[in-house]
C-alpha atoms as a PDB file:
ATOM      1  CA  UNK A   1       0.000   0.000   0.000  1.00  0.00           C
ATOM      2  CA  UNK A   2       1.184   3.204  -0.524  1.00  0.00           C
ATOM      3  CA  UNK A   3       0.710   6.849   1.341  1.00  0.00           C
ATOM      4  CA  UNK A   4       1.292  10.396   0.097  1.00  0.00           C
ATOM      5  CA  UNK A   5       1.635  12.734   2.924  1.00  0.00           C
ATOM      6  CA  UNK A   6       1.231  16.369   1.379  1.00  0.00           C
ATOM      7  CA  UNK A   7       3.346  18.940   3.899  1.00  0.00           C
ATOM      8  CA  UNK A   8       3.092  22.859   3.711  1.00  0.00           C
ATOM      9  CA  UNK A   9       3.380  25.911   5.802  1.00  0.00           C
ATOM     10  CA  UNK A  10       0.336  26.686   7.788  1.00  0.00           C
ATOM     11  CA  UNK A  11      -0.819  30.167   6.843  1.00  0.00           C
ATOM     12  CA  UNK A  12       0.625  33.301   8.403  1.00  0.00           C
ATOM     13  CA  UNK A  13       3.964  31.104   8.621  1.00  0.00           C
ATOM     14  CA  UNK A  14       6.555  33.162   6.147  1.00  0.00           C
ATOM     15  CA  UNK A  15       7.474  30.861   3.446  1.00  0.00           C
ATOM     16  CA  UNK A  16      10.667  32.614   2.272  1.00  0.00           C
ATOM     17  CA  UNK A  17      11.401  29.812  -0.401  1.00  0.00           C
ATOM     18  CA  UNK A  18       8.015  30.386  -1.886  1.00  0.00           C
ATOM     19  CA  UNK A  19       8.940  34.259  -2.131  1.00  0.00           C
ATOM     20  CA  UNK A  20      11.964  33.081  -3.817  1.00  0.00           C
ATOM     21  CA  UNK A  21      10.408  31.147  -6.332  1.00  0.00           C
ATOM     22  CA  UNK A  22       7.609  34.255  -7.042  1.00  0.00           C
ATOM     23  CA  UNK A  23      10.272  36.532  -7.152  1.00  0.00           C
ATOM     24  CA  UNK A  24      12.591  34.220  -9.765  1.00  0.00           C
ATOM     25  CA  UNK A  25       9.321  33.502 -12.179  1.00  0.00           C
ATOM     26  CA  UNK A  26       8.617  37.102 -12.195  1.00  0.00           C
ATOM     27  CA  UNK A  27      12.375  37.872 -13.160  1.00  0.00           C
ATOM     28  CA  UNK A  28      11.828  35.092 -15.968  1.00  0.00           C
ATOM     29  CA  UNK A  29       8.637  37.037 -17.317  1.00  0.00           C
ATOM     30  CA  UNK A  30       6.082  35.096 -15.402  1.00  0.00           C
ATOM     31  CA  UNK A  31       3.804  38.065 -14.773  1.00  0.00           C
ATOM     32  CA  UNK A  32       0.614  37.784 -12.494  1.00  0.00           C
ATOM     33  CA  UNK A  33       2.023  35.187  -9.810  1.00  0.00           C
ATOM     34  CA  UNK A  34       0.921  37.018  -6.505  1.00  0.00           C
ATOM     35  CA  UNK A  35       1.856  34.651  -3.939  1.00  0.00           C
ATOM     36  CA  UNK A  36       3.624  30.990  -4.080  1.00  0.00           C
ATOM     37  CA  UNK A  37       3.661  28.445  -1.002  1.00  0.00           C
ATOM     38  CA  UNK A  38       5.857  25.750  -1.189  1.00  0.00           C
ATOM     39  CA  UNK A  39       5.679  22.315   0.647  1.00  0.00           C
ATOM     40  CA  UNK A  40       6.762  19.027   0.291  1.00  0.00           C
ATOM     41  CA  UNK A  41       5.512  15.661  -0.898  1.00  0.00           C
ATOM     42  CA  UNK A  42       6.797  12.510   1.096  1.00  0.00           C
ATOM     43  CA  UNK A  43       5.774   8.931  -0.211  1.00  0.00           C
ATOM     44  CA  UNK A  44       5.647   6.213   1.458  1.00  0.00           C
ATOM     45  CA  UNK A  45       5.380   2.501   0.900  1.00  0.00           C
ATOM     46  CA  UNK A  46       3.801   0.568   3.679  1.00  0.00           C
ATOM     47  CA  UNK A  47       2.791  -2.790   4.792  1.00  0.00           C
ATOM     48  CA  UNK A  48      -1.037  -3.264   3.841  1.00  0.00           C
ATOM     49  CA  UNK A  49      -3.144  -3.328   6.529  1.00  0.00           C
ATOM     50  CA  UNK A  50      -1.427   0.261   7.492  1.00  0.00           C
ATOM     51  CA  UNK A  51      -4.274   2.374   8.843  1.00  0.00           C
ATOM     52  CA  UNK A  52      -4.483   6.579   8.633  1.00  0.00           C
ATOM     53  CA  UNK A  53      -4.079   7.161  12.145  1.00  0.00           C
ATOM     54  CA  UNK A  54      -0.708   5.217  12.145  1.00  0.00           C
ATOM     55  CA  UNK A  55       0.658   7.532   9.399  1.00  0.00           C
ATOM     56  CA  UNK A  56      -1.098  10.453  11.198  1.00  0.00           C
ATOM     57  CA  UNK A  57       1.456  10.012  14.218  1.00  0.00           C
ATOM     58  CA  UNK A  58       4.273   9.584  11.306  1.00  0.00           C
ATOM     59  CA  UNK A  59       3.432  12.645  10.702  1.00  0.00           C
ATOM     60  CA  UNK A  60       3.574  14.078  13.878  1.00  0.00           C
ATOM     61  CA  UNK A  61       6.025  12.580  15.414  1.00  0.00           C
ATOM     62  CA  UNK A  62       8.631  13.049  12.393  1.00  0.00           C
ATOM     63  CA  UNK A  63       7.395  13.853   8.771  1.00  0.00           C
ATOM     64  CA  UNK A  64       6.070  17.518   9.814  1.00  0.00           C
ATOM     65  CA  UNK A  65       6.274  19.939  11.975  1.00  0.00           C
ATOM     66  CA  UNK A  66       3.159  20.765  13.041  1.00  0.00           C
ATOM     67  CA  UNK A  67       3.870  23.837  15.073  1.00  0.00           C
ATOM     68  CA  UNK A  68       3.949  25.549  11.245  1.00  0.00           C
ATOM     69  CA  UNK A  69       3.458  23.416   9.272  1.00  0.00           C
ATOM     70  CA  UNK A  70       0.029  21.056   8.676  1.00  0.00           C
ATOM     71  CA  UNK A  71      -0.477  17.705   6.354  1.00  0.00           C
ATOM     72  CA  UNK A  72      -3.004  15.679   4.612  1.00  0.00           C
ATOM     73  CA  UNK A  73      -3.016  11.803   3.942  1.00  0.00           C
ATOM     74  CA  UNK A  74      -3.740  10.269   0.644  1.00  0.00           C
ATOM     75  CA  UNK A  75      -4.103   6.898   0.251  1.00  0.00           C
ATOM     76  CA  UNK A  76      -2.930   5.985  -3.467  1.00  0.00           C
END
């Protein structure tokens, strides 16, 4: 079975890597990009039988840090 756990800054957190990446695509020409946020995507590949609330403490415990930052499970 397989998990994607989607990571990203909770709002009001700065996020100066996604003000990087704005700030680059405008510099390319990439007009009209007002705000980027920029998270992470962590995959994993589990024993079946693995149930949500196991990769929930995954997730809190190690994968993110969820004083700023929040996640969401998908199943694939």
């Amino acid at each position: 079975m397989k998990a994607r756990v989607h990571v990203m800054l909770k709002d009001g957190v700065l996020d100066p890597q996604g003000e990087a990446v704005r700030h680059a695509l405008g510099a390319l020409g990439f007009d009209g990009v007002n705000g980027v946020r920029q998270g992470k995507v962590i995959e994993l590949d589990l024993a079946e039988g693995t149930d949500e609330a196991r990769i929930g403490e995954m997730c809190e415990k190690l994968l993110a840090n969820t004083v700023i930052e929040s996640y969401r499970v998908e199943i694939v």
